[in-house]
N, C-alpha and C. Protein backbone atom coordinates (compact mmCIF):
# COMPACT_ATOMS: atom_id res chain seq x y z
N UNK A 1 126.48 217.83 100.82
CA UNK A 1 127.18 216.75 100.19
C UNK A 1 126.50 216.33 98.90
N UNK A 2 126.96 215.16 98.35
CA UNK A 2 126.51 214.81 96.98
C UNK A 2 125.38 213.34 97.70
N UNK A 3 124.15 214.15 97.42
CA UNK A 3 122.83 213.04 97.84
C UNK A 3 122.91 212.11 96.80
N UNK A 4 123.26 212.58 96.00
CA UNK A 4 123.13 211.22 94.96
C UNK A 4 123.74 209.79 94.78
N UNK A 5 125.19 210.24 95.45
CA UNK A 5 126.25 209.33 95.88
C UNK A 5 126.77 209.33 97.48
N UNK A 6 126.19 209.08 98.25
CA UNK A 6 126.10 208.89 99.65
C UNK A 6 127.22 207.73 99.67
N UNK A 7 127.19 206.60 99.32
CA UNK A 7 127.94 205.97 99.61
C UNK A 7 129.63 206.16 98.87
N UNK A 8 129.85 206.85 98.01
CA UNK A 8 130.95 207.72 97.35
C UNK A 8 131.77 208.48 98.65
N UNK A 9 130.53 209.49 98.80
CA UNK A 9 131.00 210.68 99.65
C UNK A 9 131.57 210.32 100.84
N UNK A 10 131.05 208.87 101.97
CA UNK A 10 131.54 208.47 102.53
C UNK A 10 133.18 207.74 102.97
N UNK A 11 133.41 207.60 101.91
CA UNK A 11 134.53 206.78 101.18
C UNK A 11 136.01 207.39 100.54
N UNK A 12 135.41 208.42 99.81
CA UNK A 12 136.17 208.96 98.90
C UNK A 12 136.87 210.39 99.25
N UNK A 13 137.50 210.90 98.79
CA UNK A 13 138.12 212.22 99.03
C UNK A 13 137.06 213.10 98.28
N UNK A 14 137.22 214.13 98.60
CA UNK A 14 136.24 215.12 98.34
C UNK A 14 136.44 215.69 96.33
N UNK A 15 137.70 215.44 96.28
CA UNK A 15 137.70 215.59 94.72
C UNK A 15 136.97 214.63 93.57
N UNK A 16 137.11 213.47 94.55
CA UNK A 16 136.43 212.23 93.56
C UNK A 16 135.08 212.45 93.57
N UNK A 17 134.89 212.72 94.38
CA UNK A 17 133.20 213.21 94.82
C UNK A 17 132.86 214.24 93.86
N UNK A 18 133.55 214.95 93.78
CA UNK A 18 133.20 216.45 92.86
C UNK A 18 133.21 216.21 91.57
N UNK A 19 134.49 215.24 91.18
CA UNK A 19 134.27 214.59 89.66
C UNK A 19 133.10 213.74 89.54
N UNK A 20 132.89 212.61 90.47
CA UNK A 20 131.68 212.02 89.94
C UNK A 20 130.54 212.78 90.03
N UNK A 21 130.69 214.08 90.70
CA UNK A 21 129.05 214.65 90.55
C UNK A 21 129.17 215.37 88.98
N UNK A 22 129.86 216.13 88.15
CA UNK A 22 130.11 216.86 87.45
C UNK A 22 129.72 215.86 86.25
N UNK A 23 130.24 214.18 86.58
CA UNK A 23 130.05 213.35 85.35
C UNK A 23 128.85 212.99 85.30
N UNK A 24 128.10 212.69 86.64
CA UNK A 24 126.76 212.56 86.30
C UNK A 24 125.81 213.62 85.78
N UNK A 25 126.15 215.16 86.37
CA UNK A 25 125.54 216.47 85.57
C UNK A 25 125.91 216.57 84.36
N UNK A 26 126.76 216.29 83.30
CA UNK A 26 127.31 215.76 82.13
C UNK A 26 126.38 215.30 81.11
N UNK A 27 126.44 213.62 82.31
CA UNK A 27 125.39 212.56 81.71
C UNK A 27 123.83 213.75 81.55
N UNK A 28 123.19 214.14 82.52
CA UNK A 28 121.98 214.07 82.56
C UNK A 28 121.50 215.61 81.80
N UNK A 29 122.72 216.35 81.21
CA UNK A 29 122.50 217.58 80.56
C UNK A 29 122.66 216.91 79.07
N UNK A 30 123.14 216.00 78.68
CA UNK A 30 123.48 215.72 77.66
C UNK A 30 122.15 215.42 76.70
N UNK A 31 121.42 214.79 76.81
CA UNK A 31 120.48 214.67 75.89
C UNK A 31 119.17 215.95 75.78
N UNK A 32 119.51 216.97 77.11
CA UNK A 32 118.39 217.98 76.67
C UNK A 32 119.36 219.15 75.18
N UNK A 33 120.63 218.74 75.64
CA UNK A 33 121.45 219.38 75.05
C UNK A 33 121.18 218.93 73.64
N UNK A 34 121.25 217.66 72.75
CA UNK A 34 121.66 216.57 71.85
C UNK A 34 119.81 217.21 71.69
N UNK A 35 119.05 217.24 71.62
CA UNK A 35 117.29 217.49 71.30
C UNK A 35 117.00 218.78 71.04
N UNK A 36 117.33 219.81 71.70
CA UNK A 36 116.94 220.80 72.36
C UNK A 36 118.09 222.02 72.66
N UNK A 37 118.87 222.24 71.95
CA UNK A 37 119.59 222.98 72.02
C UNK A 37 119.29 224.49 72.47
N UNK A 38 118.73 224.92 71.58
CA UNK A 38 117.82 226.35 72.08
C UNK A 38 117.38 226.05 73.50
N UNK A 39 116.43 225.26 73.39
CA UNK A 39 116.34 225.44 74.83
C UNK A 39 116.89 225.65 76.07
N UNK A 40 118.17 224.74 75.63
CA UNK A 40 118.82 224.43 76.81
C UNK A 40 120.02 225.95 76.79
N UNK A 41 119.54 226.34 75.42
CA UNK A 41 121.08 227.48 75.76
C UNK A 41 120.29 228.55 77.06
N UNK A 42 119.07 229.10 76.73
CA UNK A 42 118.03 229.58 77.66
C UNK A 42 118.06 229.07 79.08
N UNK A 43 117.99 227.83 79.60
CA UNK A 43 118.04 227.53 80.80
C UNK A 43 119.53 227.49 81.10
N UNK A 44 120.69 227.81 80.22
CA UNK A 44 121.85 228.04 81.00
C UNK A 44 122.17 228.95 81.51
N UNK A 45 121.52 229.97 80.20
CA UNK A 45 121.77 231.53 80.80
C UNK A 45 121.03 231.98 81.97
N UNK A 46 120.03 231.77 82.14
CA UNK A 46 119.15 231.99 83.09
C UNK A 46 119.67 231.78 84.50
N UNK A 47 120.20 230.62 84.48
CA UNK A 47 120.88 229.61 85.59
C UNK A 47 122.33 230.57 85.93
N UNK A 48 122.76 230.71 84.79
CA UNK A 48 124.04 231.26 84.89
C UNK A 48 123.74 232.81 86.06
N UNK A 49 122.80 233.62 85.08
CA UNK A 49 122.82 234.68 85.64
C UNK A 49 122.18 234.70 87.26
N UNK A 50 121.10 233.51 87.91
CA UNK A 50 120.89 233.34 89.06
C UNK A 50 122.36 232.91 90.23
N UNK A 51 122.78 232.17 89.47
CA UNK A 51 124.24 231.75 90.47
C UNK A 51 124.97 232.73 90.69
N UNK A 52 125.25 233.34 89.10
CA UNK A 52 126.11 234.92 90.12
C UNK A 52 125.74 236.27 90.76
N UNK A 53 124.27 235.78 90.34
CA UNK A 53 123.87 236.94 91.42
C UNK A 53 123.61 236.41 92.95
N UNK A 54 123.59 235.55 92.91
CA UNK A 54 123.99 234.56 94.77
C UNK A 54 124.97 234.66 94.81
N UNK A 55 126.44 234.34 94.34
CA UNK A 55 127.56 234.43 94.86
C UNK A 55 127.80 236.02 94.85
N UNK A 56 127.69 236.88 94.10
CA UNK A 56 127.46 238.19 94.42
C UNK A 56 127.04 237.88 95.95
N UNK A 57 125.89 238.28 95.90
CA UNK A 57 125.19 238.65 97.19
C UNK A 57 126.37 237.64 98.30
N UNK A 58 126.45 236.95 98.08
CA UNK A 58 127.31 235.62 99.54
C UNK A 58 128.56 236.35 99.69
N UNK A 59 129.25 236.97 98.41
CA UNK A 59 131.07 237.46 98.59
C UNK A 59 130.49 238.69 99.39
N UNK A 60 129.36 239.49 98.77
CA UNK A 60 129.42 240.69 99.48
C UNK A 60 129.44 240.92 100.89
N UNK A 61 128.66 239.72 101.89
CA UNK A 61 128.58 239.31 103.23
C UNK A 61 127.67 240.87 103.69
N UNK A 62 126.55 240.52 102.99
CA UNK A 62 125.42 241.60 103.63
C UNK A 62 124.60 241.23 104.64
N UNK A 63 124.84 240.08 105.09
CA UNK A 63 123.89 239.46 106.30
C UNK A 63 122.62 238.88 105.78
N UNK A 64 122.28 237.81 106.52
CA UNK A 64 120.98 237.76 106.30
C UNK A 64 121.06 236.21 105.13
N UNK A 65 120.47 236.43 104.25
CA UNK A 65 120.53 235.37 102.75
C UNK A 65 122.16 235.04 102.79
N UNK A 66 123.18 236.30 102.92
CA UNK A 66 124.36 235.75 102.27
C UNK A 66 124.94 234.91 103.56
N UNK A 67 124.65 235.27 104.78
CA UNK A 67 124.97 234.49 105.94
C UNK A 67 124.74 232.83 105.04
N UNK A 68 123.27 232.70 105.21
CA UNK A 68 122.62 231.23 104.82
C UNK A 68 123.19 230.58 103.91
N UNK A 69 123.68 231.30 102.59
CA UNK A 69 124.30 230.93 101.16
C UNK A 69 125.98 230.88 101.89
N UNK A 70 126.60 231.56 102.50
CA UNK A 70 127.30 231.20 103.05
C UNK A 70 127.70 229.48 104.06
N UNK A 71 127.02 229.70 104.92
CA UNK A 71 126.56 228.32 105.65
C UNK A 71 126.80 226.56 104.71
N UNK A 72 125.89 227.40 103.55
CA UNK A 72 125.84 225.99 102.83
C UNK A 72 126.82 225.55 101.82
N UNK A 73 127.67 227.13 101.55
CA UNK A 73 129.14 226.74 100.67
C UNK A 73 130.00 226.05 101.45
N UNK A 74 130.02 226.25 102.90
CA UNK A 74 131.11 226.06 103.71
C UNK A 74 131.49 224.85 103.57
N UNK A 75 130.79 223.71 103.32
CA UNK A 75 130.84 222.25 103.87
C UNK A 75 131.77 221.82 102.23
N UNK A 76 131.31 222.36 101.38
CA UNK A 76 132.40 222.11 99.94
C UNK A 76 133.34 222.69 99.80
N UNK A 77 134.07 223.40 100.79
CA UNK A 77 135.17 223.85 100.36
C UNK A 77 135.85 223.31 101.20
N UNK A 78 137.14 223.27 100.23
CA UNK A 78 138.43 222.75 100.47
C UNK A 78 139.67 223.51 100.55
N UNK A 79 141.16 223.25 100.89
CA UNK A 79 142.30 223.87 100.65
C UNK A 79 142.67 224.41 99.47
N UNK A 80 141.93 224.05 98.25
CA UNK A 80 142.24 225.01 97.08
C UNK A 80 141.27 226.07 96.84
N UNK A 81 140.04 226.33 97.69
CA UNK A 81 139.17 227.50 97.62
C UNK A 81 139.69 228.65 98.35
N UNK A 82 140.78 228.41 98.91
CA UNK A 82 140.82 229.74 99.99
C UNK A 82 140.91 231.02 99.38
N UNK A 83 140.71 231.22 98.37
CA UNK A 83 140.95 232.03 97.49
C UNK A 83 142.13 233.32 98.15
């Protein structure tokens, strides 16, 4: 869930939840962004290329890690993920 907003998540539908997390990641990317541009293009890519090599590994369902990475997508998905 969203630790940050516990009392949100309780309350709210799961979309509102997902928007207010996205606005606070927004907020808190914004000024390394606004300083530090270079930098931050570096920690996106980096980031970028770690996430899809986890969802790689999780779609592939090789057991093991993708089980676990599995496990912990489960609880955020909703009726529009069924892909």
């Amino acid at each position: 869930g969203l630790a940050a907003l516990p009392w949100l998540e309780a309350r709210a539908p799961r979309i509102v939840v997902r928007k207010a997390f996205h606005i606070i990641a927004s907020l808190l990317f914004f000024p390394g962004q606004a300083h530090q541009p270079e930098t931050m293009r570096l920690a996106y890519a980096a980031s970028f290329a770690l996430l899809v090599t986890l969802e790689l590994y999780r779609a592939a369902r090789l057991g093991g890690l993708s089980d676990h990475l599995q496990r912990l997508v489960d609880p955020l998905l909703d009726e529009r993920d069924g892909g």
